[in-house]
Protein backbone atom coordinates (compact mmCIF):
# COMPACT_ATOMS: atom_id res chain seq x y z
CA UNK A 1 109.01 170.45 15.03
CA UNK A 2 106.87 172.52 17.16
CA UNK A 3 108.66 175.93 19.25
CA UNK A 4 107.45 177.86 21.55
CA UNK A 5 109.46 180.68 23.12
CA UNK A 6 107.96 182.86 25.57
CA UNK A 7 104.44 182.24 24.90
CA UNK A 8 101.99 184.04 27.18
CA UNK A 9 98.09 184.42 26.58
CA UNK A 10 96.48 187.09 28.89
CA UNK A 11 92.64 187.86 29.14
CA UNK A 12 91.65 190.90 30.51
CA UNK A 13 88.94 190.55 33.60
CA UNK A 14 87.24 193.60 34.96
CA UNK A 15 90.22 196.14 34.00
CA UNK A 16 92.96 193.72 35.04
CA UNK A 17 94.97 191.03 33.04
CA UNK A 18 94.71 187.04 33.84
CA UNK A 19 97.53 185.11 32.60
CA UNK A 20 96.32 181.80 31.30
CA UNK A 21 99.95 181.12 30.33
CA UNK A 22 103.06 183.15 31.27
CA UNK A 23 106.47 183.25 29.33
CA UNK A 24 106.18 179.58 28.22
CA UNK A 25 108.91 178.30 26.15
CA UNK A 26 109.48 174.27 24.90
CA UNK A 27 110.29 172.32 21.94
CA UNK A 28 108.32 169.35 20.94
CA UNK A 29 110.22 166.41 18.59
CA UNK A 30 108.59 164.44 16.22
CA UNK A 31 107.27 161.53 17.55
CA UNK A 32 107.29 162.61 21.15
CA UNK A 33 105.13 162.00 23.83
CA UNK A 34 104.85 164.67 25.53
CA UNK A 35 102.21 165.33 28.99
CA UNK A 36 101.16 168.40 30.78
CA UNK A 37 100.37 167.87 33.74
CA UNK A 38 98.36 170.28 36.15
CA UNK A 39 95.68 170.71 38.58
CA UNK A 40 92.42 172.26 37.47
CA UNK A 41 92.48 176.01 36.27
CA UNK A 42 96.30 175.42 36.06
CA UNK A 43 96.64 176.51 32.34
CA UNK A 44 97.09 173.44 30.62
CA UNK A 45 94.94 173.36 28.16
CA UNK A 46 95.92 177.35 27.42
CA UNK A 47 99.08 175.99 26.59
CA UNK A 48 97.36 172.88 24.64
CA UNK A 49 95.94 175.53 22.48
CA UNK A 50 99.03 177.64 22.24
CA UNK A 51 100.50 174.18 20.59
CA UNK A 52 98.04 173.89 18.16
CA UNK A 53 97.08 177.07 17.26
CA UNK A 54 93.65 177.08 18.35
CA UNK A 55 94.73 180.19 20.03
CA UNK A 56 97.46 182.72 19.00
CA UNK A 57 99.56 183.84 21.82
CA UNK A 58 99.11 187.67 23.30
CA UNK A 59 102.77 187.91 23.34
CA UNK A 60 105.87 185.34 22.10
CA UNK A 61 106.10 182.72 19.19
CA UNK A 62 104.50 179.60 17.85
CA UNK A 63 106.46 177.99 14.84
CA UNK A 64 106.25 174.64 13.55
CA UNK A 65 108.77 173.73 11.25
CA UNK A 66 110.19 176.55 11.60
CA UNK A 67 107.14 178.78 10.09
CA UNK A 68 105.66 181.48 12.51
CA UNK A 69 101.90 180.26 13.31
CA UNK A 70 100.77 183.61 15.24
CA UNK A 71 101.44 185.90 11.58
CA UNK A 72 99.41 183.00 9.79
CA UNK A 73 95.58 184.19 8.62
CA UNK A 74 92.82 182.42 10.60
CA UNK A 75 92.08 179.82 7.40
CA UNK A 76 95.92 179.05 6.97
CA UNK A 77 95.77 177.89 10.55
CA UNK A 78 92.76 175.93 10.51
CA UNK A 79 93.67 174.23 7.12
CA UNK A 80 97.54 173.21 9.05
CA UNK A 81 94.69 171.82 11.84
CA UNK A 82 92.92 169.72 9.26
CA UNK A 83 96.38 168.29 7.72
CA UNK A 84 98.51 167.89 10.43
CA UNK A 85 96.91 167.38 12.92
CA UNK A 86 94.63 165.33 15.52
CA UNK A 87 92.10 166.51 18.67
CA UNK A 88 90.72 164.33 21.34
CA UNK A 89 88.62 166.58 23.96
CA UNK A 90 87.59 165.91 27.41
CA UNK A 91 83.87 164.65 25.64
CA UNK A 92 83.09 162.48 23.21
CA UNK A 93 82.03 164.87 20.92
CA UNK A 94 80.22 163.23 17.64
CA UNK A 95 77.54 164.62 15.58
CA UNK A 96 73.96 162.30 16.55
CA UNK A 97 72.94 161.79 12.91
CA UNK A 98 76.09 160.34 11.38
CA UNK A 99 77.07 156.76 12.53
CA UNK A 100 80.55 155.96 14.12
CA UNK A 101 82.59 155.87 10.88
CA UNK A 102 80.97 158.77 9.45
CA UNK A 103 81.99 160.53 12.29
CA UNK A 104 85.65 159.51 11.55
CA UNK A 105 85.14 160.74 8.29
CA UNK A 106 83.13 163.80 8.91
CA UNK A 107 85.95 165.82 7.30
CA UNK A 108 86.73 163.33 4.28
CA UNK A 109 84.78 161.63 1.61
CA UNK A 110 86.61 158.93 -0.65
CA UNK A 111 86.53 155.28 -0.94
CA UNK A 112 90.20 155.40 0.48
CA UNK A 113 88.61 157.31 3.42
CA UNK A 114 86.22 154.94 4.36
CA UNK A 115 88.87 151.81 3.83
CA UNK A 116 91.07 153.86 6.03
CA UNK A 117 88.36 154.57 8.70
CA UNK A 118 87.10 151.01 8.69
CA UNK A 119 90.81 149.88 9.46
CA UNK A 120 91.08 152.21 12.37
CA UNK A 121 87.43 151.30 13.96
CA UNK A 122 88.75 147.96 13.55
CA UNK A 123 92.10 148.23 15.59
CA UNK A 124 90.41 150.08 18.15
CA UNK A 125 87.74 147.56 18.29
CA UNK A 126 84.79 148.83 17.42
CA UNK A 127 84.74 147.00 13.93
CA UNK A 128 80.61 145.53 14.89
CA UNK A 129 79.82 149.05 16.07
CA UNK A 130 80.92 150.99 12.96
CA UNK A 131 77.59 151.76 11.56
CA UNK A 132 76.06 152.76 14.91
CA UNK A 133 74.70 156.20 16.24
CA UNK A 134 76.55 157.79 19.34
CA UNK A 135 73.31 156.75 21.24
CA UNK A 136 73.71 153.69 20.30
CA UNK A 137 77.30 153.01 21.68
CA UNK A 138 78.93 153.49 25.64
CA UNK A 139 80.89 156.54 26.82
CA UNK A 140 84.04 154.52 26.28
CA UNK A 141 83.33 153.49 22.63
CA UNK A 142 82.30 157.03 22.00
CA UNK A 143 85.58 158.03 22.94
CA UNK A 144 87.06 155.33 21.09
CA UNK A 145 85.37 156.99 18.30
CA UNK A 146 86.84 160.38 18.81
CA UNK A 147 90.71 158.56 18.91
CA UNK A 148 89.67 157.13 15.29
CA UNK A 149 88.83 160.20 14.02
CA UNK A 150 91.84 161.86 15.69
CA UNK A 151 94.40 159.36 13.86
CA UNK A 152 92.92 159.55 10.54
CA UNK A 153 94.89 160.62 7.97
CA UNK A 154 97.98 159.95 9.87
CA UNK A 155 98.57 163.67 11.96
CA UNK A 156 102.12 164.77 13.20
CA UNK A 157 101.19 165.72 16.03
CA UNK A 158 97.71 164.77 18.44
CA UNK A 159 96.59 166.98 21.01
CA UNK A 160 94.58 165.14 23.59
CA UNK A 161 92.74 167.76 26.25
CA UNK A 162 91.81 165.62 29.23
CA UNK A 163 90.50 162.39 26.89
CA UNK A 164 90.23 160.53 30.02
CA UNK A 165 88.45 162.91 32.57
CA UNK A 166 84.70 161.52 31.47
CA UNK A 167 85.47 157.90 31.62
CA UNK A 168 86.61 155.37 34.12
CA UNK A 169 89.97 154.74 35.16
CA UNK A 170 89.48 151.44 33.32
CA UNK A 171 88.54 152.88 29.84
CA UNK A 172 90.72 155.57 30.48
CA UNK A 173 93.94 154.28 30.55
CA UNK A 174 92.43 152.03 27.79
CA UNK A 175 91.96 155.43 25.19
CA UNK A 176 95.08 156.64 26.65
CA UNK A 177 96.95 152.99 25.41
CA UNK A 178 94.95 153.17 22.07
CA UNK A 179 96.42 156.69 21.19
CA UNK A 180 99.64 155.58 22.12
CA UNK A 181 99.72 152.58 20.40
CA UNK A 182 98.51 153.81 17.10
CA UNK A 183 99.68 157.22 16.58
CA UNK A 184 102.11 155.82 13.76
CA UNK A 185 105.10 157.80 14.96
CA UNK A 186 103.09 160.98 14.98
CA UNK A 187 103.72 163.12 17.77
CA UNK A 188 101.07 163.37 21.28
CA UNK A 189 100.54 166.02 23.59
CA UNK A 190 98.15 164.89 26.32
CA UNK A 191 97.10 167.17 29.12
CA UNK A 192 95.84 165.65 32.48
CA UNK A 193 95.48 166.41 36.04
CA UNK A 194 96.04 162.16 36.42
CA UNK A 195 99.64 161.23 36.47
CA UNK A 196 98.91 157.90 36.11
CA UNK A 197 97.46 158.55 32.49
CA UNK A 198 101.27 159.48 31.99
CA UNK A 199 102.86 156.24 31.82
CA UNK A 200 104.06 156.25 28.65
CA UNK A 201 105.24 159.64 28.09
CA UNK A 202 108.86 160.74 27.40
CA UNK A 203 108.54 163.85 29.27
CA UNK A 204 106.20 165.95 31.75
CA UNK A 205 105.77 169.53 32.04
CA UNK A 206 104.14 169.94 35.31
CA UNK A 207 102.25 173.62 34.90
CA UNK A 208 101.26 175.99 37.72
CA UNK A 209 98.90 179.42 37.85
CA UNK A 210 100.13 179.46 34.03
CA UNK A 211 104.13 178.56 34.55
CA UNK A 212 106.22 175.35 34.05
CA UNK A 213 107.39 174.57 37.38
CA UNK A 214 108.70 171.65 36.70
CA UNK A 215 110.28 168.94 33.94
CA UNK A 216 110.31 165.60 34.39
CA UNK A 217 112.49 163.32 32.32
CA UNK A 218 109.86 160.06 31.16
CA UNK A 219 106.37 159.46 33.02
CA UNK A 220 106.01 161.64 36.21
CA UNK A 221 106.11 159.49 39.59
């Protein structure tokens, strides 16, 4: 579904190059559960964007389906985003003037949206809080919020970037269940520095100074 073959992403820093990534290669199938897992200032989430094409590689290949995403214009990539795929960041971010399930539907409008939205506020339990503001509801639920939005529409793929780092280990493992649970055979990449947020994965890339160093068959120890 998703290759990447010798993917490295370099920014320069006072006249020398940092690698944020460095001759990364992988394969994600659908409907894998994939988790990158990594200390801070490891390169995760370089790679996390690699994936998803929030950033195009400095050297190597991105293809999804077997189309190149580095030779795609800036709007073809974001409009693949939109369609095909879901984000869950570290914070809860959610606009303060639109209630919960306009926040799901920020980038939709249709009476099929809304039904939609309302189902997925609904499995992820937040079915009384739908038509409260962010300020209204706890970190957890706002992150609850951000999963909803994430799985609408159904993605192939969601990209999670530390979902659980601003919450408890309670209401994180809880978000990391939810995703999990409802992705609808979609695929998830979730990066982490907690292995224990890992329990469900098929497979673990543990990533080092920008390097694999490691693959671990199913959730890492």
């Amino acid at each position: 579904m998703i290759r990447v073959h010798n993917a490295s992403l370099v920014y320069p820093d006072h006249g020398r190059e940092v690698y944020a990534c460095r001759e990364v290669s992988l394969t994600l199938s659908e409907g894998e559960f994939l988790g990158i897992l990594g200390p801070s200032g490891s390169g995760k989430s370089s790679l996390l964007y690699i994936l998803s094409g929030l950033k195009v590689p400095t050297s190597g290949t991105v293809e999804i389906d077997g189309k190149n995403l580095n030779s795609m214009p800036d709007e073809e990539r974001a409009a693949l985003r939109l369609k095909r795929f879901g984000f869950v960041f570290q914070y809860p971010y959610l606009l303060g003037y639109l209630t919960a399930l306009e926040n799901v539907l920020v980038a939709h409008n249709s009476a099929d949206s809304r039904e939609e939205g309302m189902e997925l506020l609904t499995d992820l339990g937040l079915s009384q809080k739908a038509h409260r503001f962010p300020h209204e509801l706890s970190g957890g639920e706002r992150q609850r919020v951000c999963v909803a939005r994430a799985l609408f529409g159904k993605p192939d793929v969601v990209f999670a970037d530390e979902p659980t780092a601003s919450l408890d280990h309670k209401n994180g493992t809880q978000v990391v269940e939810l995703l999990n649970r409802h992705r609808k055979g979609g695929a998830l990449v979730m990066v982490t520095h907690d292995p224990s947020m890992l329990a469900g994965a098929h497979r673990t890339l543990c990533i080092e100074d920008g390097q694999v160093t490691r693959e671990i068959a199913g959730p890492p120890d």
